[in-house]
C-alpha atoms as a PDB file:
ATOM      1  CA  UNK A   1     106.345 156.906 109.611  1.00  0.00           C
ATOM      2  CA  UNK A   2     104.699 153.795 109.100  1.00  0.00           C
ATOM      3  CA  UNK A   3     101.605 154.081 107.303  1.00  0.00           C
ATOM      4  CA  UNK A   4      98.175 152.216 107.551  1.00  0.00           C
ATOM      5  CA  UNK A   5      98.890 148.932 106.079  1.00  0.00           C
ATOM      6  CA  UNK A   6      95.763 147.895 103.671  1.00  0.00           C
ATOM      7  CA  UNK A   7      96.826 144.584 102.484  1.00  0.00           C
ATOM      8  CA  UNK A   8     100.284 144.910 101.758  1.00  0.00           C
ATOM      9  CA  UNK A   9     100.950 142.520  98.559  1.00  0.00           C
ATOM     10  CA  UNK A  10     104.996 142.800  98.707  1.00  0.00           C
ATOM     11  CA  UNK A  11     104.412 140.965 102.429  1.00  0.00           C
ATOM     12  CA  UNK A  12     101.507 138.357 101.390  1.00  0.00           C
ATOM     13  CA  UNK A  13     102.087 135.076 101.119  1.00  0.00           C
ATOM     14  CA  UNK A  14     100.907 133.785  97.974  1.00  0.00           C
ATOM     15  CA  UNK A  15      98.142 131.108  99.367  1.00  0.00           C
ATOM     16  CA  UNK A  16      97.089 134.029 100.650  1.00  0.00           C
ATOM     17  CA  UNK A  17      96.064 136.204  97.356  1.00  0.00           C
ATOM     18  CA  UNK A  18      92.736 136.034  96.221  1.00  0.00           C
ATOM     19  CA  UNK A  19      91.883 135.304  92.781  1.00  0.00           C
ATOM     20  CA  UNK A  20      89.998 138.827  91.486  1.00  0.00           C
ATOM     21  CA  UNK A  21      91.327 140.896  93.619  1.00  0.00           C
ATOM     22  CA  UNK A  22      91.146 144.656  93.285  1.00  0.00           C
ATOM     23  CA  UNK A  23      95.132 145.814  93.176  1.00  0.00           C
ATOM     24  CA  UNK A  24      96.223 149.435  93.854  1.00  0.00           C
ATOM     25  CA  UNK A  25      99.881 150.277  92.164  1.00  0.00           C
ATOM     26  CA  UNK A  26     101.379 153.220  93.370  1.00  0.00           C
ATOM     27  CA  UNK A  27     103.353 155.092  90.760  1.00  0.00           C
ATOM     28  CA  UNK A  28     106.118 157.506  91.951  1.00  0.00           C
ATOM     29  CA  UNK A  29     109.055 158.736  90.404  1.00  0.00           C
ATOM     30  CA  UNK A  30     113.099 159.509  91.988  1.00  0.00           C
ATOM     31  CA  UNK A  31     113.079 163.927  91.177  1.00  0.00           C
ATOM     32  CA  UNK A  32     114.521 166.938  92.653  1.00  0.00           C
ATOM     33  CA  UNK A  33     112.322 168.702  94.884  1.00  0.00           C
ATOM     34  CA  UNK A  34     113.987 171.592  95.636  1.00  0.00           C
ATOM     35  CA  UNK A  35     116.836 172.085  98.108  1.00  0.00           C
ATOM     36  CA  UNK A  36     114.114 170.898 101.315  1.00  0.00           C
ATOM     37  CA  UNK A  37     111.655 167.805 100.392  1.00  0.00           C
ATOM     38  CA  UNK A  38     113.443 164.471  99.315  1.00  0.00           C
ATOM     39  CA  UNK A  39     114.175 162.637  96.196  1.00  0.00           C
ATOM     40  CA  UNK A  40     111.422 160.246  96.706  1.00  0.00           C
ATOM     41  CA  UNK A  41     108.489 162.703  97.220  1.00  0.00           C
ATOM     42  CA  UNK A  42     106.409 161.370  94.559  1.00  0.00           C
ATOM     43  CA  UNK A  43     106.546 158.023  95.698  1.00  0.00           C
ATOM     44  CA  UNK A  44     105.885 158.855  99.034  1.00  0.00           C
ATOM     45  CA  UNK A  45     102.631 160.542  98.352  1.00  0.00           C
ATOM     46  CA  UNK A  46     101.321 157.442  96.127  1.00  0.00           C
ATOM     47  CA  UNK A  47     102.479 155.437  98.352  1.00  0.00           C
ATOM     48  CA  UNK A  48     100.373 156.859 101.207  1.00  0.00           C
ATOM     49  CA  UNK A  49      97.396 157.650  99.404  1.00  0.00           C
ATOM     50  CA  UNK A  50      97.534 153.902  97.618  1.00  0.00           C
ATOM     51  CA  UNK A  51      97.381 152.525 101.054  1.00  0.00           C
ATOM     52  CA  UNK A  52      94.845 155.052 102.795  1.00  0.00           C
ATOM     53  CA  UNK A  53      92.472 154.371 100.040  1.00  0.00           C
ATOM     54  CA  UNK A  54      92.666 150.327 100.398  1.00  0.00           C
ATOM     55  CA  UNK A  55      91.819 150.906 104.114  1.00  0.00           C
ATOM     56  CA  UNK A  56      88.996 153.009 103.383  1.00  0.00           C
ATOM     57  CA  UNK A  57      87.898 151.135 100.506  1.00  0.00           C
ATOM     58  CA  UNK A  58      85.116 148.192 101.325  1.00  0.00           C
ATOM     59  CA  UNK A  59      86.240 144.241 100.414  1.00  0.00           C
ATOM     60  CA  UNK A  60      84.360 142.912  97.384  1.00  0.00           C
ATOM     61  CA  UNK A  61      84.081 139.491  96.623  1.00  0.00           C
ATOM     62  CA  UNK A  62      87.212 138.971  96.545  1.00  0.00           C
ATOM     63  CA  UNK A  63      88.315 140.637  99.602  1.00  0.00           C
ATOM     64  CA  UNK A  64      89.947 143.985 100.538  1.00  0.00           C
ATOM     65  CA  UNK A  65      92.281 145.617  98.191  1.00  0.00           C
ATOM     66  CA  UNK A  66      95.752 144.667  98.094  1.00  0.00           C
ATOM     67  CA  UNK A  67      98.253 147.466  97.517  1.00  0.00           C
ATOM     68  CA  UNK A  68     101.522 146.739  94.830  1.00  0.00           C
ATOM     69  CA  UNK A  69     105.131 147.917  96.087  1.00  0.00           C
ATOM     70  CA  UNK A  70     105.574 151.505  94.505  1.00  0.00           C
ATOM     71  CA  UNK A  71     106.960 152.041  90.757  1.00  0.00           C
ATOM     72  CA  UNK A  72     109.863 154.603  92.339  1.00  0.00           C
ATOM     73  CA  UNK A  73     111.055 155.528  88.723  1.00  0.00           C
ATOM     74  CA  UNK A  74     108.793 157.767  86.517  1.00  0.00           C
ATOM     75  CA  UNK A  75     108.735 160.098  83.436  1.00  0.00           C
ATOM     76  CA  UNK A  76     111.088 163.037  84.899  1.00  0.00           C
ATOM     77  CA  UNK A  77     112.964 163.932  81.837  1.00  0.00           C
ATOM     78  CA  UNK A  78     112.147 167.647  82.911  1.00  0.00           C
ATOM     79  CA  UNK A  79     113.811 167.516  86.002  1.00  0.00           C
ATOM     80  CA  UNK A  80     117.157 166.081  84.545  1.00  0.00           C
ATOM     81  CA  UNK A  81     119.297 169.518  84.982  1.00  0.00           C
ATOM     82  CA  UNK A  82     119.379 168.352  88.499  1.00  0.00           C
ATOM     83  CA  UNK A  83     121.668 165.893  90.570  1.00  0.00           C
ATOM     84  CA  UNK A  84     119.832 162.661  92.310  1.00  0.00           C
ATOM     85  CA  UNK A  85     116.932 163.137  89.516  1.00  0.00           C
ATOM     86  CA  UNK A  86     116.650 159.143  87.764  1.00  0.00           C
ATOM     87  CA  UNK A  87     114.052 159.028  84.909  1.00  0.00           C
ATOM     88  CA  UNK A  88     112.686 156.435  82.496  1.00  0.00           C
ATOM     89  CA  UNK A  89     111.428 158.151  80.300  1.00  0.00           C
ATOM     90  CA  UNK A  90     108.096 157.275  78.567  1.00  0.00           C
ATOM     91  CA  UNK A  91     108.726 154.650  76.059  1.00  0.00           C
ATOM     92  CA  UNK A  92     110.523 152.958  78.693  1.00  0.00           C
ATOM     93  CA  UNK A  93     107.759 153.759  81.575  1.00  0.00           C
ATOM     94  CA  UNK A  94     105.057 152.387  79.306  1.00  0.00           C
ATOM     95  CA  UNK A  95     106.546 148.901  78.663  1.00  0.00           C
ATOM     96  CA  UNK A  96     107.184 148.563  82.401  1.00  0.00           C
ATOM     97  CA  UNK A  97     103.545 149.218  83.232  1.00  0.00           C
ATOM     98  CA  UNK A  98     102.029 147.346  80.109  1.00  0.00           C
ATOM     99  CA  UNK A  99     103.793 144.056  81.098  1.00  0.00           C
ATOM    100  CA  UNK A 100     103.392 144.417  85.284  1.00  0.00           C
ATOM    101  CA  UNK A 101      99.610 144.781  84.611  1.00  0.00           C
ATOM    102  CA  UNK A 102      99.623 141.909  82.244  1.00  0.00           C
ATOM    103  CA  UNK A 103     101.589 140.173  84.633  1.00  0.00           C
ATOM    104  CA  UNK A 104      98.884 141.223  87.237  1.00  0.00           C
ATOM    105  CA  UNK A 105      96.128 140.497  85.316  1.00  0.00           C
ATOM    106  CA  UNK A 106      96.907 136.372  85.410  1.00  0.00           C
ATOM    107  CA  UNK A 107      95.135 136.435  88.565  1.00  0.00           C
ATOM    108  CA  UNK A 108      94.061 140.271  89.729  1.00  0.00           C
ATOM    109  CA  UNK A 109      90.001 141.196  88.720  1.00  0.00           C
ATOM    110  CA  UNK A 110      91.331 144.719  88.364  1.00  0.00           C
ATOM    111  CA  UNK A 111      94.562 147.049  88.660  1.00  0.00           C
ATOM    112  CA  UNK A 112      94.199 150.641  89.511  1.00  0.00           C
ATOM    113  CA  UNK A 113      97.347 153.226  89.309  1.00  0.00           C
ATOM    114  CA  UNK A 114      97.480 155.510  91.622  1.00  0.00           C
ATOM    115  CA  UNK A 115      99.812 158.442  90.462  1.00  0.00           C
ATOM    116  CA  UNK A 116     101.892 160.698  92.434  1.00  0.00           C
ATOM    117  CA  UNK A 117     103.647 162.334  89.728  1.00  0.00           C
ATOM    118  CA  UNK A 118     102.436 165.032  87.182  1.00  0.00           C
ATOM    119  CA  UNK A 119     104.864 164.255  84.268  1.00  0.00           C
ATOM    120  CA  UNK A 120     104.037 160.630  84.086  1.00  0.00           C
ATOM    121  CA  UNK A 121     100.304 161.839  82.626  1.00  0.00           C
ATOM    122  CA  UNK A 122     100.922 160.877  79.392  1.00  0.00           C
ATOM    123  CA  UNK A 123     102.477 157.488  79.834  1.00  0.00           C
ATOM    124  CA  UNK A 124      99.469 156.425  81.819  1.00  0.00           C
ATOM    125  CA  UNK A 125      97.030 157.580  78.961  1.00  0.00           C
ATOM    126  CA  UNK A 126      99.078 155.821  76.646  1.00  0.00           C
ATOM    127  CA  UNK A 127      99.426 152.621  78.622  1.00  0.00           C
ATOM    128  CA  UNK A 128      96.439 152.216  79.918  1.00  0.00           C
ATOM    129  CA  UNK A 129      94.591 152.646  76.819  1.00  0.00           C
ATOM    130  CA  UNK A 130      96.210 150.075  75.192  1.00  0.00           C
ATOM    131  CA  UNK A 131      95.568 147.837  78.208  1.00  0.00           C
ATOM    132  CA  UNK A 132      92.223 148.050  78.103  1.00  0.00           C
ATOM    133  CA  UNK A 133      92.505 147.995  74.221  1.00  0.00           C
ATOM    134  CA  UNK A 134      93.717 144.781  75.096  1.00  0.00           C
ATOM    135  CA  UNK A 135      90.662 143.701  77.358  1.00  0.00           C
ATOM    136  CA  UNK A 136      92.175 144.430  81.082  1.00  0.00           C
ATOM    137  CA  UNK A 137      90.293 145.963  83.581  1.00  0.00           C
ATOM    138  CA  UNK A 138      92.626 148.918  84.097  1.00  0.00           C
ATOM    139  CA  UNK A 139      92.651 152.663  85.407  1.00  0.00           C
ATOM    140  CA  UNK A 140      94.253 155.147  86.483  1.00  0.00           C
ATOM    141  CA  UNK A 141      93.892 157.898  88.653  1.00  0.00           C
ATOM    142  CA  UNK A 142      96.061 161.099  90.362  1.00  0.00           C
ATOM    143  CA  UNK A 143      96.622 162.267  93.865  1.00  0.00           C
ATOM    144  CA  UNK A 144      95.346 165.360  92.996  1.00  0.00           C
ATOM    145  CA  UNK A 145      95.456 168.841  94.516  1.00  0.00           C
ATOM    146  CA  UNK A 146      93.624 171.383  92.766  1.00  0.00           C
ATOM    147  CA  UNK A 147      94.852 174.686  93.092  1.00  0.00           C
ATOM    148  CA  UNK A 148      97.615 173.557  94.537  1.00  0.00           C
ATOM    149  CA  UNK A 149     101.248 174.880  93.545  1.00  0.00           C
ATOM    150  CA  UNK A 150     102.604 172.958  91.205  1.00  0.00           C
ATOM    151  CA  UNK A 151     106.139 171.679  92.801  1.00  0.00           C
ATOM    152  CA  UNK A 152     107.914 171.624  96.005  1.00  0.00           C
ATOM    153  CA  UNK A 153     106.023 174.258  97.157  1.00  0.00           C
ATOM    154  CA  UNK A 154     103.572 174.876  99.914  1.00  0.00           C
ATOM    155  CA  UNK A 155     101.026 172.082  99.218  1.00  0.00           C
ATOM    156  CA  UNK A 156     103.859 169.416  98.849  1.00  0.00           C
ATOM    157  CA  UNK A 157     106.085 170.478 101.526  1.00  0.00           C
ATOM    158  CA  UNK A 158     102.747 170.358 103.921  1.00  0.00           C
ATOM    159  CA  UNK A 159     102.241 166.946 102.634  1.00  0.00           C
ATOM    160  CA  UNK A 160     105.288 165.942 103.640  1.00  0.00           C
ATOM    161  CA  UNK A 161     105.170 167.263 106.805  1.00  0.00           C
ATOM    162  CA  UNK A 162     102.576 164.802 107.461  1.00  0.00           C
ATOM    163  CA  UNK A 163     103.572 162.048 105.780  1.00  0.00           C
ATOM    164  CA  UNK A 164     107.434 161.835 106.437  1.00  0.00           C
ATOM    165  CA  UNK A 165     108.018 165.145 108.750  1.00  0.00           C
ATOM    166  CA  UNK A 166     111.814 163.765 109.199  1.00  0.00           C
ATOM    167  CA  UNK A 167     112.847 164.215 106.165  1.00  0.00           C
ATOM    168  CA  UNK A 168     111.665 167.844 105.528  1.00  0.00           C
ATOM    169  CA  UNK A 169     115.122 170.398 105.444  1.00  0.00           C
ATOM    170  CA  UNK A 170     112.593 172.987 106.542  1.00  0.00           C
ATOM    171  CA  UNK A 171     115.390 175.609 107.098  1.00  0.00           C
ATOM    172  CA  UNK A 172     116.710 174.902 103.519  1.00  0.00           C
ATOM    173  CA  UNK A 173     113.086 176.012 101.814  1.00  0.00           C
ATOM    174  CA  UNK A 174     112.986 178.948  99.551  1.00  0.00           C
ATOM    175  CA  UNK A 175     110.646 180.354  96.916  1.00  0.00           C
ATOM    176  CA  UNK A 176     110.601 179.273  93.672  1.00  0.00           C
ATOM    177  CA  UNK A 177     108.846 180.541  90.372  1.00  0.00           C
ATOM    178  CA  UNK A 178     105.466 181.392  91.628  1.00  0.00           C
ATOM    179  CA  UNK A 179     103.681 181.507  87.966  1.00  0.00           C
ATOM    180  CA  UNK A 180     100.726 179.144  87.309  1.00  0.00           C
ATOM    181  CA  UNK A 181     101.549 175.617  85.292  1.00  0.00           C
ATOM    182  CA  UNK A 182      99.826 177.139  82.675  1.00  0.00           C
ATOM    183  CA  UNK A 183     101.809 179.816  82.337  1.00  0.00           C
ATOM    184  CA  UNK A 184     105.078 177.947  83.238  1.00  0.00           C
ATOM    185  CA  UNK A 185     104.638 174.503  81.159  1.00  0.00           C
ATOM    186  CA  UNK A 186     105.924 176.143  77.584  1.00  0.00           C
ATOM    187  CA  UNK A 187     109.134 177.134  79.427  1.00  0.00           C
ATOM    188  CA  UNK A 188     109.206 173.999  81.034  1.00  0.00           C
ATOM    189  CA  UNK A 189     108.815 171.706  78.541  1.00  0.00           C
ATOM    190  CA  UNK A 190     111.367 173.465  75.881  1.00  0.00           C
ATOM    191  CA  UNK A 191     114.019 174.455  78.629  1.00  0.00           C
ATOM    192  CA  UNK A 192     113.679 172.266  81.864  1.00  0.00           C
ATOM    193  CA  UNK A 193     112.473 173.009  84.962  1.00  0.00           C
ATOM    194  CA  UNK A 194     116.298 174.585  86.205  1.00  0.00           C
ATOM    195  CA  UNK A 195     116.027 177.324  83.530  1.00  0.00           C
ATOM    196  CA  UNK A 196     112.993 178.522  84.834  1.00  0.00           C
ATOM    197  CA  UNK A 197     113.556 177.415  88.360  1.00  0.00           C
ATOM    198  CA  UNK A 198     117.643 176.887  89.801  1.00  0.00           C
ATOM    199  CA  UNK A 199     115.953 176.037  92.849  1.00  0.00           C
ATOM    200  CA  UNK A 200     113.761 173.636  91.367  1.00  0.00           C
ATOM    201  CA  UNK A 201     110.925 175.609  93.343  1.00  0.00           C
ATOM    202  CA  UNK A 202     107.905 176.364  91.639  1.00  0.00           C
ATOM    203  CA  UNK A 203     105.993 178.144  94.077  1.00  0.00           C
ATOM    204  CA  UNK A 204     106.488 179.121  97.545  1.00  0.00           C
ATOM    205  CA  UNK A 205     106.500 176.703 100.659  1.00  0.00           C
ATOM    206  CA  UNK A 206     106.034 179.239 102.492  1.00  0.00           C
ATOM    207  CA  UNK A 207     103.222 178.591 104.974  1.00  0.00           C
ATOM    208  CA  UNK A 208     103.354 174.342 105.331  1.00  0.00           C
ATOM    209  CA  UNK A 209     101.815 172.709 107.763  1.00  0.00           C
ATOM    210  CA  UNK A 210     101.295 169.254 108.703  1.00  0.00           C
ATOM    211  CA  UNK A 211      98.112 170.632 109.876  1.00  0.00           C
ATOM    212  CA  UNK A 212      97.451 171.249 105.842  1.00  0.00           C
ATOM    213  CA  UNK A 213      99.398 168.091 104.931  1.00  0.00           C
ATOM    214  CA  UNK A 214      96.747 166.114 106.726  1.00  0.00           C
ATOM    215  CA  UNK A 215      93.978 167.746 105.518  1.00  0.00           C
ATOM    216  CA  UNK A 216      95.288 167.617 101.483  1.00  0.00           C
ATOM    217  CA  UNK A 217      96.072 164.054 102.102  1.00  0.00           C
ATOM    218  CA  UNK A 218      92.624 162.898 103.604  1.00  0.00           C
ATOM    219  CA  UNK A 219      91.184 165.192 100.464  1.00  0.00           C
ATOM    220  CA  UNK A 220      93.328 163.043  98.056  1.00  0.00           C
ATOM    221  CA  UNK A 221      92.419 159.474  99.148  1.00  0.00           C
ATOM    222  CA  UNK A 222      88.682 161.038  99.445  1.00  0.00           C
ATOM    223  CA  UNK A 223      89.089 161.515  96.101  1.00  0.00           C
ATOM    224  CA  UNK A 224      90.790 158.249  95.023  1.00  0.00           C
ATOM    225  CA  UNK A 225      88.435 156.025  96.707  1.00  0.00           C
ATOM    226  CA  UNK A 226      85.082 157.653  95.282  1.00  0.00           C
ATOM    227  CA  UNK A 227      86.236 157.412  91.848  1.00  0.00           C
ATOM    228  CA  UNK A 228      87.233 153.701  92.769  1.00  0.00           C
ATOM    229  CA  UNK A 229      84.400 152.635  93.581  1.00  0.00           C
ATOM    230  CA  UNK A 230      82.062 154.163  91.293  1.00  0.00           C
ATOM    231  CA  UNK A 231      84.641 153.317  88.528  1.00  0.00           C
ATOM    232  CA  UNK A 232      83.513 155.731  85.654  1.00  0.00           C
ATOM    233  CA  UNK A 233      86.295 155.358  83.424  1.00  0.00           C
ATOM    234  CA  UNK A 234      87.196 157.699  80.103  1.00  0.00           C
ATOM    235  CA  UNK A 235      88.834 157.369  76.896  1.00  0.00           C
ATOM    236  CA  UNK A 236      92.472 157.658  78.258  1.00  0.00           C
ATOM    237  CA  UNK A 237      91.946 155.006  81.145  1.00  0.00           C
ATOM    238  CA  UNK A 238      91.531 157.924  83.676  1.00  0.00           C
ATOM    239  CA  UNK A 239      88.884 157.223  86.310  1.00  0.00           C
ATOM    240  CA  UNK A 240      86.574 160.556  86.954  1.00  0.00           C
ATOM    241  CA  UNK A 241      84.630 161.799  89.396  1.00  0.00           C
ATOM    242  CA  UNK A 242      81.124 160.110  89.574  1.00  0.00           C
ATOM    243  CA  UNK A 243      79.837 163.342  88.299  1.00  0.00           C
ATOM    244  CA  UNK A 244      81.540 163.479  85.155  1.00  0.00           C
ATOM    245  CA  UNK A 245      84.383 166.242  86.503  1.00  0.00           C
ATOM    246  CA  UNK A 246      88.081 165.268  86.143  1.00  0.00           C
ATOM    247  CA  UNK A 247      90.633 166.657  87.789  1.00  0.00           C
ATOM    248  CA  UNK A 248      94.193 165.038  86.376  1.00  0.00           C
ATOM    249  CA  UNK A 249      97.118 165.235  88.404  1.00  0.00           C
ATOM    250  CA  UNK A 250      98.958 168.664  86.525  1.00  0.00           C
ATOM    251  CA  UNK A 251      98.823 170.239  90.072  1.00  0.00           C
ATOM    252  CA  UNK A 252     101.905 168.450  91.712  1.00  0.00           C
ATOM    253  CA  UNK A 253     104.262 166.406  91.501  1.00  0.00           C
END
């Protein structure tokens, strides 16, 4: 599917970039998700929602926003009991987004990360902190679902049916651990998602739509575009609602 194009900085010539301009990164990652919804899930979602957002989004001074090729390669380290998973880790995530937003920075106004991935969190907090300890105009912010199951299950494989419908193995989808995160992440963190999952299900995709794909999706860049432009911006780097609520991304990915 090929998705609304925003300005699409991988295919810009380079007379062509504006000096100041407002650049969305999408940040992915390469995971299991389950035995139905591809490898690249993560980075699919950003993707999208990176893009969506720069169409929606209104051209400043400097123009419309231009939209970075997607970082495919996150923090995943809890997904590595399972074939096809490729993770960075975070030490190695944070130096790759501290030197491509300095490298943006040389002629961006600001760089925005939009993250499609709950287990890169803490990278982000810690690298873009530091960036802005350093005096870049940086932030981050999630695709966020919330109350949404928390992997591979029915508010992921709906988004997917939206987004990429071809390469959903609907036949091949099966429940997974239907706790809460909250009640999952000690287990998680200390064993793995395959000890608590051999699917690598948690939850129950039972129930997707592209009907509810659609409508999650056009919630998420909703949600990406308002804290864009009011650009409230916390401690960690994370931009927040205009009302002071947050909602990080611990809901998917």
């Amino acid at each position: 599917m090929t998705e609304p194009g925003g300005g699409d900085l991988a295919r810009t010539v380079w007379p062509a970039v504006p000096d100041g301009a407002l650049v969305l990164v999408p940040i992915g990652s390469t995971e299991q998700h389950g035995p139905h919804l591809p490898l690249d899930t993560d980075s699919v979602v950003a993707r999208a929602v990176a893009r969506r957002a720069a169409d929606t989004l209104s051209g400043g001074p400097a123009g419309p926003p231009l939209v970075a090729p997607v970082l495919a390669y996150g923090a995943s380290g809890e997904h590595a009991g399972f074939p096809g998973t490729v993770s960075m880790g975070h030490e190695a995530l944070e130096a790759v987004i501290v030197e491509m937003v300095r490298s943006l920075a040389l002629w961006a106004g600001r760089v925005v990360l939009v993250n499609g991935h709950g287990g890169n969190l803490t990278t982000l907090d810690a690298a873009v902190s530091r960036l802005r300890a350093e005096g870049h105009d940086a932030a981050w912010t999630g695709c966020d679902v919330p109350g949404g199951d928390p992997h591979a299950g029915r508010t992921e494989t709906s988004v997917m049916l939206h987004l990429a419908p071809d390469t959903v193995r609907t036949d091949r989808a099966v429940a997974g651990d239907t706790r809460p995160l909250a009640v999952l992440l000690p287990d998680l963190m200390a064993r793995g998602v395959r000890a608590v999952s051999p699917s690598g299900v948690l939850g129950d995709p039972s129930g997707a739509s592209a009907a509810e794909g659609r409508r999650t999706v056009e919630s998420m860049v909703a949600a990406v575009v308002r804290r864009i432009a009011a650009h409230v911006v916390d401690g960690r780097g994370r931009l927040v609602e205009p009302s002071g609520r947050s909602h990080p991304n611990a809901a998917r990915g």
